[in-house]
Protein backbone atom coordinates (compact mmCIF):
# COMPACT_ATOMS: atom_id res chain seq x y z
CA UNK A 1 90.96 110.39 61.72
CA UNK A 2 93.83 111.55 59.49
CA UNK A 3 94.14 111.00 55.89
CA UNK A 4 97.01 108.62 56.53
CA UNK A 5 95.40 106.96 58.95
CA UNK A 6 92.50 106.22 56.43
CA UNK A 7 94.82 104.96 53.74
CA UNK A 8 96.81 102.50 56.19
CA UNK A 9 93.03 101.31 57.57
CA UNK A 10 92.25 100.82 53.50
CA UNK A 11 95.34 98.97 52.17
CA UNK A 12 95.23 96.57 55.19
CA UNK A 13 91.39 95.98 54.64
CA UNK A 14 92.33 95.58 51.03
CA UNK A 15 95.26 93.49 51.57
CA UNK A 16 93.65 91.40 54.15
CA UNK A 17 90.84 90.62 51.82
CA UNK A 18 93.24 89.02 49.07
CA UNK A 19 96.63 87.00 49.30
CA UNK A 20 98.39 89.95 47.08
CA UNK A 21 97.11 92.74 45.44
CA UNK A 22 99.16 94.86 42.60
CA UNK A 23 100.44 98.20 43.80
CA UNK A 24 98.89 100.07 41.02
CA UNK A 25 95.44 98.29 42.02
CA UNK A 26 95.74 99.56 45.56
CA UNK A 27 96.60 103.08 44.57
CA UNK A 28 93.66 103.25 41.99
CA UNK A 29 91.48 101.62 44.85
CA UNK A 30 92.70 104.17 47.83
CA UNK A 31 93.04 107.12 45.44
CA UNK A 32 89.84 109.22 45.33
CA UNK A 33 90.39 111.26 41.85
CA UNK A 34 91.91 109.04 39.13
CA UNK A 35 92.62 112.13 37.58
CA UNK A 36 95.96 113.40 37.96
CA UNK A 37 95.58 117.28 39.17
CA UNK A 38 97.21 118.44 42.36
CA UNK A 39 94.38 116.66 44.12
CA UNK A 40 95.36 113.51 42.50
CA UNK A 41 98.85 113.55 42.53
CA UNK A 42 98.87 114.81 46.41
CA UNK A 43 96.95 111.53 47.04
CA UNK A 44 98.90 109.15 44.61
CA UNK A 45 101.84 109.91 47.10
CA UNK A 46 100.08 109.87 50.13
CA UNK A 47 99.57 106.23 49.22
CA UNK A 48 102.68 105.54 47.82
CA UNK A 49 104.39 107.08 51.85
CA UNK A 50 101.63 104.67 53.55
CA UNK A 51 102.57 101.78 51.87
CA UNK A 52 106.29 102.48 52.54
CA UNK A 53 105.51 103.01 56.16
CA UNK A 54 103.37 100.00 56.31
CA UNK A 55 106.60 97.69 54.67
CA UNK A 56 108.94 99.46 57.26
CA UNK A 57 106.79 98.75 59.97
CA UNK A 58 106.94 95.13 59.15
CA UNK A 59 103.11 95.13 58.35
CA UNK A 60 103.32 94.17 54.45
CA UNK A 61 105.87 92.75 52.51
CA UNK A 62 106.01 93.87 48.62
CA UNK A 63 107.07 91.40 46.14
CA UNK A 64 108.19 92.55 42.63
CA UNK A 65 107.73 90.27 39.22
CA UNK A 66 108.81 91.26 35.45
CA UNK A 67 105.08 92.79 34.94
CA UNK A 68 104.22 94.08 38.04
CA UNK A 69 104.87 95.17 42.25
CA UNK A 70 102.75 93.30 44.46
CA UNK A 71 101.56 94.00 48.49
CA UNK A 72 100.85 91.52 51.05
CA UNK A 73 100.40 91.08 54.39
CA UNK A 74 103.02 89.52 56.85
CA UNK A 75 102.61 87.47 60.00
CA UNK A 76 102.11 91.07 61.56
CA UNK A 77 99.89 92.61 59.06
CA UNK A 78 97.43 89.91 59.60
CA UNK A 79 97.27 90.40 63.91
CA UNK A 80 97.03 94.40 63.23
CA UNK A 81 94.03 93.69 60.56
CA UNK A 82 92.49 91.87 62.92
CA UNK A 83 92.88 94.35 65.64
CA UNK A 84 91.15 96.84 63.17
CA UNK A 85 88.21 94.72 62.74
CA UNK A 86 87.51 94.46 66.38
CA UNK A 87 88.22 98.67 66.42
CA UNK A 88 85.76 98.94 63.39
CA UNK A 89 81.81 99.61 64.86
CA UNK A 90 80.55 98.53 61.72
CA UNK A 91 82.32 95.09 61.97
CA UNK A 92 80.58 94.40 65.37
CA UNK A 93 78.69 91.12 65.78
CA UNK A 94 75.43 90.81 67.67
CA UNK A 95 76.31 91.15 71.70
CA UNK A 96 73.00 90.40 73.09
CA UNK A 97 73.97 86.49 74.38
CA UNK A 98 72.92 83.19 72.62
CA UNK A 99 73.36 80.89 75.67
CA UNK A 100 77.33 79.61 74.46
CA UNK A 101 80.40 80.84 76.48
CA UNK A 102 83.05 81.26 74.55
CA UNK A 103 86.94 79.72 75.80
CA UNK A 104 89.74 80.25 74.60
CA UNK A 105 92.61 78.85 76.07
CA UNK A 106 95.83 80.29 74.82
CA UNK A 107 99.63 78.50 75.80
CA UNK A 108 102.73 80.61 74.17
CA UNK A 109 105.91 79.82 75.37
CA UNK A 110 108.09 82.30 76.50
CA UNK A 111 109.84 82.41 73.82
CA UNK A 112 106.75 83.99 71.88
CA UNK A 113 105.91 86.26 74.49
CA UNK A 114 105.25 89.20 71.82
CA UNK A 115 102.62 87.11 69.97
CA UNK A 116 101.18 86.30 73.38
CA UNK A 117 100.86 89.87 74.61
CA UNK A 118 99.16 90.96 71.31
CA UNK A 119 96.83 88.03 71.25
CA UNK A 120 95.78 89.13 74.68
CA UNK A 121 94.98 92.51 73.81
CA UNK A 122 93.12 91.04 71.06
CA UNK A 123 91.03 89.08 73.33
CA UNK A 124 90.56 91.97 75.94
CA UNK A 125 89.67 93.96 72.86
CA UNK A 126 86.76 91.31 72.09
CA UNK A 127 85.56 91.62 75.50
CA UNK A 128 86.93 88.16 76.82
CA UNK A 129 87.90 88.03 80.59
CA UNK A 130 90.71 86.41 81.48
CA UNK A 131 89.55 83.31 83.83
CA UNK A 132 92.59 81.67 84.86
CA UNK A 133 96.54 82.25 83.42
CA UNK A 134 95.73 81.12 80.02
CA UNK A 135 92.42 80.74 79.59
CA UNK A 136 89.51 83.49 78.53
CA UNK A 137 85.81 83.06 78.21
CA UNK A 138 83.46 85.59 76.89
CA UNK A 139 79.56 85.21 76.34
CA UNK A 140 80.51 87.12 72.49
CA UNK A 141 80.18 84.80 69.17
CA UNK A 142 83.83 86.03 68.60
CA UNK A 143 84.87 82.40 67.80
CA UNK A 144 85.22 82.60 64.04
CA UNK A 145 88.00 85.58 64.16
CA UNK A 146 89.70 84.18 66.73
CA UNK A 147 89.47 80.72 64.64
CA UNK A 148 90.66 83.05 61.93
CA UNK A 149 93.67 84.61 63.58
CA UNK A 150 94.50 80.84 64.70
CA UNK A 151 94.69 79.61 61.02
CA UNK A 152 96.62 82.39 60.15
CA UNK A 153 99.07 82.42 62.69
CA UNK A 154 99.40 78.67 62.65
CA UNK A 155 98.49 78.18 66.37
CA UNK A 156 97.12 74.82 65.77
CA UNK A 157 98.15 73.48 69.26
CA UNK A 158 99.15 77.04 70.69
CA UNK A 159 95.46 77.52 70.89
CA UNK A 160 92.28 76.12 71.80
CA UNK A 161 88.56 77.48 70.94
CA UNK A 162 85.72 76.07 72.66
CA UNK A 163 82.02 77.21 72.58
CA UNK A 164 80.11 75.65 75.15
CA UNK A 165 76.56 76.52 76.75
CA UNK A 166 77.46 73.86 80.01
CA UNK A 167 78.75 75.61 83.03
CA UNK A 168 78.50 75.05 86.14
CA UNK A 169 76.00 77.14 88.75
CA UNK A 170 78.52 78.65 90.53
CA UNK A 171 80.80 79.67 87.62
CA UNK A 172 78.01 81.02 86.05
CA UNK A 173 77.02 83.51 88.46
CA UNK A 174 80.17 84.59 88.65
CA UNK A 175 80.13 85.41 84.85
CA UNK A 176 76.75 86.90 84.86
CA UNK A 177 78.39 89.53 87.88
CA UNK A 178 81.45 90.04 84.94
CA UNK A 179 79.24 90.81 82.05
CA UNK A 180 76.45 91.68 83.38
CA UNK A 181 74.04 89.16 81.69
């Protein structure tokens, strides 16, 4: 993974930790050496380019005040943080299954067709299976970031979570062929 890679991964773990966090915080936090040799200063401005290309590409928004510049995450910073989190091993919950499918049925208008595709790859990402048009079930306790994602992207009737452990016979074999349970 490239260094710039690493600092984008950082700042939006950072920033998706806290509602805004000072620039000077985030390159302290990012930077390796505090000190400022070559080393230090090379880094100072790798973080200073990430952040700009992180603002340009619509994933944080920076927000100046008489004492101090501030990052946060926009509407899009949020859906690629949670993309990272499903990319990140470490961040992996338990798959072995606890008896609860997992639905989530998912209705974006047209209109919203770009927050619909992403969500989508979010889900395939989480190992959901796409049942019918708009609805996915997986046998993964993924519930509580996609409850997350819902919250933060205000989908409060766009989206519907359900964890459920009735299904019926036939469905269920059908699932158990899908994931192999």
């Amino acid at each position: 993974m490239s260094s710039k890679t690493s600092y984008s991964k950082k700042i939006l773990e950072i920033l998706g930790k806290k509602p805004a966090v000072s620039v000077l915080e985030l390159q302290e936090i990012t930077t390796p050496s505090p000190l400022l040799n070559k080393e230090g200063r090379k880094n100072s401005y790798a973080v200073t380019r990430c952040l700009k290309n992180l603002k340009d590409a619509g994933l944080i928004e920076q927000i100046s005040s008489p004492q101090n510049e501030y990052a946060r995450l926009t509407k899009e910073g949020k859906k690629k943080m949670h993309s990272l989190e499903l990319d990140n091993e470490k961040s992996l919950v338990n798959t072995s299954w606890d008896g609860f499918w997992r639905i989530i049925l998912l209705d974006l208008p047209e209109n919203r067709k770009s927050e619909r595709e992403s969500l989508r790859y979010l889900l395939k990402k989480a190992g959901f299976v796409c049942l019918k048009n708009s609805a996915w079930i997986s046998p993964f306790p993924f519930e509580h970031l996609f409850a997350n994602i819902k919250k933060d992207l205000g989908l409060t009737t766009e989206m519907m979570i359900i964890v459920t452990e009735n299904i019926d016979q036939e469905s269920k074999k059908v699932l158990f062929e899908n994931f192999g349970n």
